[in-house]
Protein backbone atom coordinates (compact mmCIF):
# COMPACT_ATOMS: atom_id res chain seq x y z
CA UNK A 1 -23.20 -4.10 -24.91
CA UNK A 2 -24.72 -4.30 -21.23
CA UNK A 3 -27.57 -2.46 -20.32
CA UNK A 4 -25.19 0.38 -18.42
CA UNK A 5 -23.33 1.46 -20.97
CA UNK A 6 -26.46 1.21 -23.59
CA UNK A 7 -28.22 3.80 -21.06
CA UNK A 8 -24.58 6.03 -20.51
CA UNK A 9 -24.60 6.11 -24.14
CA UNK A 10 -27.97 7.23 -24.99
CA UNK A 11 -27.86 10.06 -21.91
CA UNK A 12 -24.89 11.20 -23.48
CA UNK A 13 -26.28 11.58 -27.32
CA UNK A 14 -29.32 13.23 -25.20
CA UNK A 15 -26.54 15.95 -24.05
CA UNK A 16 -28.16 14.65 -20.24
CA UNK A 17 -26.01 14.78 -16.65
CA UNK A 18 -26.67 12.05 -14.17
CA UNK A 19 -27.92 14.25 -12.64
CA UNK A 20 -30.84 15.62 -15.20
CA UNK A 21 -31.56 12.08 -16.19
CA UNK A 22 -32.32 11.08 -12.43
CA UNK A 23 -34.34 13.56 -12.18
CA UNK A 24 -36.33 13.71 -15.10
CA UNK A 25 -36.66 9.74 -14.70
CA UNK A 26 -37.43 9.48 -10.83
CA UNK A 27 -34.59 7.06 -10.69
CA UNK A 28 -32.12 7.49 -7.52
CA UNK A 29 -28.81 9.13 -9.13
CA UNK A 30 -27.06 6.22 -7.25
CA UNK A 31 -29.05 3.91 -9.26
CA UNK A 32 -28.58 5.23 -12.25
CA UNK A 33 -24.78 5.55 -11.33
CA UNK A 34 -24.00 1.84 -10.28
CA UNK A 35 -26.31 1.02 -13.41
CA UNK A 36 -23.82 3.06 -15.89
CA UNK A 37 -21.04 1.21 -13.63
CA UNK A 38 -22.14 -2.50 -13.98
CA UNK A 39 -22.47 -2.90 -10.21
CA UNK A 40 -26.57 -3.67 -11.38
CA UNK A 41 -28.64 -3.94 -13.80
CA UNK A 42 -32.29 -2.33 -12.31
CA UNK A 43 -36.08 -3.54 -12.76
CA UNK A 44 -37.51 -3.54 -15.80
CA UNK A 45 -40.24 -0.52 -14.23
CA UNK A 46 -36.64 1.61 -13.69
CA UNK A 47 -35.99 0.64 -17.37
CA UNK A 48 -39.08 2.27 -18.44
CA UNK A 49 -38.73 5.19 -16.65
CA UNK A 50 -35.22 5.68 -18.37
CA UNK A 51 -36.94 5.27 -21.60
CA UNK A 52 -39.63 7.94 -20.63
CA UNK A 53 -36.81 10.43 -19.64
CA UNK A 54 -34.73 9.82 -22.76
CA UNK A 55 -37.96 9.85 -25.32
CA UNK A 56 -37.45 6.43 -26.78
CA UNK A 57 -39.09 3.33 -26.48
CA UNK A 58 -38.24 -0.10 -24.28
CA UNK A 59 -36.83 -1.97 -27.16
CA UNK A 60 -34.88 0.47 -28.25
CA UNK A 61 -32.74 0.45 -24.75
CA UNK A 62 -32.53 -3.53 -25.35
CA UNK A 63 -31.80 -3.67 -28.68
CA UNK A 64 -28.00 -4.17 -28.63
CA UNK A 65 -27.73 -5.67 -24.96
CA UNK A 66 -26.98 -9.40 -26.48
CA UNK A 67 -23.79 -9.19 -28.82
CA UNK A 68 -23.84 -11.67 -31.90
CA UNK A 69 -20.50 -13.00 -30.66
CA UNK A 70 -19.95 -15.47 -28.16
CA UNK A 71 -19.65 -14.35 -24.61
CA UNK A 72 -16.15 -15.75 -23.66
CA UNK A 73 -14.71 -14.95 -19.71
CA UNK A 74 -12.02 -17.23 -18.42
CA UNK A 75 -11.05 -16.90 -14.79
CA UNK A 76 -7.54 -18.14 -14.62
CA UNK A 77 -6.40 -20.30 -10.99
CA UNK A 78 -5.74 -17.58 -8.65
CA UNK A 79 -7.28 -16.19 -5.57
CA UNK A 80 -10.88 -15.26 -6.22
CA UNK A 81 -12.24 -11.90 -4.95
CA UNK A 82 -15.83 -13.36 -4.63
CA UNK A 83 -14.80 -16.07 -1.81
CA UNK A 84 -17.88 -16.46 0.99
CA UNK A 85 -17.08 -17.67 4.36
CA UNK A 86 -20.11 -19.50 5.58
CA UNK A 87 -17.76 -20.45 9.09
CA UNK A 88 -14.76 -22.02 9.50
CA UNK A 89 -15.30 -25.14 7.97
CA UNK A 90 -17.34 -24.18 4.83
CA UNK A 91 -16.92 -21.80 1.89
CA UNK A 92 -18.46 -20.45 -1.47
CA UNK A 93 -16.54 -19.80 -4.27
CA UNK A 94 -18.01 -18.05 -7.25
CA UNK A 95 -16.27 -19.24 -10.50
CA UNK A 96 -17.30 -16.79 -12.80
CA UNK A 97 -16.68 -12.78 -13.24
CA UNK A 98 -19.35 -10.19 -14.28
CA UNK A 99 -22.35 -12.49 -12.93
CA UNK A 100 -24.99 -10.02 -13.20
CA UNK A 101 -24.32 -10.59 -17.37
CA UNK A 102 -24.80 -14.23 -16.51
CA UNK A 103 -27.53 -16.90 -17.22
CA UNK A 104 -26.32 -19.39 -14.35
CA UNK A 105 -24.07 -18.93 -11.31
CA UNK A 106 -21.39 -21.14 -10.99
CA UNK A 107 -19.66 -22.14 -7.16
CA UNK A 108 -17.39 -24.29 -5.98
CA UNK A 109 -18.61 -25.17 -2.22
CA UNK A 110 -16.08 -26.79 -0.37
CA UNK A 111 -17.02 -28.02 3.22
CA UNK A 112 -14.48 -29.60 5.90
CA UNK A 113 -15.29 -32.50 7.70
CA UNK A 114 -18.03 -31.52 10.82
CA UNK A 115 -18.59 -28.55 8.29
CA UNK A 116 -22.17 -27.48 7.46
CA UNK A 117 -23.30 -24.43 4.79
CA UNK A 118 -26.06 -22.09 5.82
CA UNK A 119 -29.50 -23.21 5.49
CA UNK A 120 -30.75 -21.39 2.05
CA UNK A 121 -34.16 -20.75 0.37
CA UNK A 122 -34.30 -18.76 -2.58
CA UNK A 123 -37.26 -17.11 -4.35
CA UNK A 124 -39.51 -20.09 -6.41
CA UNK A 125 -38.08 -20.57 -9.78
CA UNK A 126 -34.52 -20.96 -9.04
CA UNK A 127 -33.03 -24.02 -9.72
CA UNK A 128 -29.70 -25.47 -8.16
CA UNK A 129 -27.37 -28.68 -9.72
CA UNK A 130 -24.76 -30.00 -7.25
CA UNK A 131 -22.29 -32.57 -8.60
CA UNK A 132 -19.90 -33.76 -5.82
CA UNK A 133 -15.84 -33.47 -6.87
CA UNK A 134 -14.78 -34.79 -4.04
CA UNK A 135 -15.78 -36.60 -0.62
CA UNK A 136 -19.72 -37.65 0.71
CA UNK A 137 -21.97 -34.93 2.07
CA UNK A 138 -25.48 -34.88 3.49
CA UNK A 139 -27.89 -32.86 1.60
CA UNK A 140 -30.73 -31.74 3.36
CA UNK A 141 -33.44 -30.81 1.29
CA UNK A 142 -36.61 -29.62 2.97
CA UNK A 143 -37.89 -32.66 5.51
CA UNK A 144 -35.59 -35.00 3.53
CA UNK A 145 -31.42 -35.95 3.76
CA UNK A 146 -29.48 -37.47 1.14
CA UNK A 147 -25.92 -39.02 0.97
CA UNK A 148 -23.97 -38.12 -1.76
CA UNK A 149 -20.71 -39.62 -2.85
CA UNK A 150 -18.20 -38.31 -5.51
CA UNK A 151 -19.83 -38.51 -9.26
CA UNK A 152 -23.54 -37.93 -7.93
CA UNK A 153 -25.58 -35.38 -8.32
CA UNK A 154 -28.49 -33.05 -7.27
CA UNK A 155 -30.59 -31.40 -8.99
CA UNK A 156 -33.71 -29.20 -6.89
CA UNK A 157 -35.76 -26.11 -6.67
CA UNK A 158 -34.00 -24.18 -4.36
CA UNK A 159 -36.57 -22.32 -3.35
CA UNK A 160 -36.75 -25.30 -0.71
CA UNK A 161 -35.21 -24.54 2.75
CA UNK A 162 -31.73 -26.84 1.90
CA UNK A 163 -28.02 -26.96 3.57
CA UNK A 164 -25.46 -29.27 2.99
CA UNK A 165 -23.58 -31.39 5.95
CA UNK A 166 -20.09 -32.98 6.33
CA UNK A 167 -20.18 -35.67 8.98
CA UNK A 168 -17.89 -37.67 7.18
CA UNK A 169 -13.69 -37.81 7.50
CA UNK A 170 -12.69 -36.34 4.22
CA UNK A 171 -12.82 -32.88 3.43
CA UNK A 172 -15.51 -32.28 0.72
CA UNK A 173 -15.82 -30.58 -2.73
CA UNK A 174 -18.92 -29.87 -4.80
CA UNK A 175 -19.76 -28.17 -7.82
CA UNK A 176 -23.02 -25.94 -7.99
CA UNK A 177 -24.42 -24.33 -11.04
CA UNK A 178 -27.49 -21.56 -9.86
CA UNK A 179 -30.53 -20.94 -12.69
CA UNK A 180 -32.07 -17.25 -12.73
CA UNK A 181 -35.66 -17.61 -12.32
CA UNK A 182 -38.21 -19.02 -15.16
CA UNK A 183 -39.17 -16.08 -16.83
């Protein structure tokens, strides 16, 4: 069960409104609302103040958010929703659904030739793994460049200023996998 619909259910056994809840918590009712929804998950401080509103204790809000069955979600071929147009000649595909219930992100960046994705730095702790489908690219990483072919790969910590470059004549596919921070 997801952390939303853990907290809907335990405001409703508490006979609480949104509304009530918000404001016996301190939490912003839109919070709380795309929270119930799935749209996010919140901080672990709005967690506690949940807890606090609904008289029970942290674990007890966690303690069915991992099901004992596998997690199975299988996105069949069709037009994603979650596409990300970096400029003409690059894009982001996410490859999985529900990603905030996710432990990695997975994209499919695919990069035309003279094509270039935006220069990134995530927060330290993140970790990215390219492995090129298709075509050579240019990783820059930090101070340093690398040529990739198809078959290598990349593994970094993103939180290092990095883009990736097409200066070659073949359009370009790569497969990126995205770690959550190191708790």
């Amino acid at each position: 069960m997801s952390i939303g619909k853990t907290i809907h259910a335990l405001r409703k056994e508490n006979k609480m409104t949104l509304l009530e809840l918000a404001d016996k918590s301190g939490v912003a009712l839109a919070t709380l609302s795309r929270m119930e929804n799935g749209k996010m998950t919140g901080t672990l401080q709005s967690h506690m103040k949940i807890c606090d509103a609904l008289g029970i204790a942290l674990p007890e809000l966690y303690k069915n958010l991992y099901s004992s069955k596998r997690a199975i979600d299988i996105q069949k071929q069709k037009p994603r929703a979650e596409v990300f147009i970096h400029d003409k000649k690059s894009s982001e595909e996410i490859l999985a659904s529900k990603i905030l219930n996710k432990r990695m992100l997975p994209i499919l960046i695919k990069i035309s030739k003279g094509g270039k994705t935006h220069k990134e730095e995530t927060r330290t702790g993140i970790e990215k793994f390219i492995y090129v489908l298709d075509g050579k690219i240019e990783a820059n990483i930090g101070e340093e460049k690398y040529d990739l072919m198809k078959g290598d790969t990349l593994y970094f910590e993103a939180s290092t200023p990095h883009f990736f470059k097409n200066a070659y004549s073949h359009d370009t596919k790569l497969l990126c996998m995205v770690s959550p921070p190191k708790a």
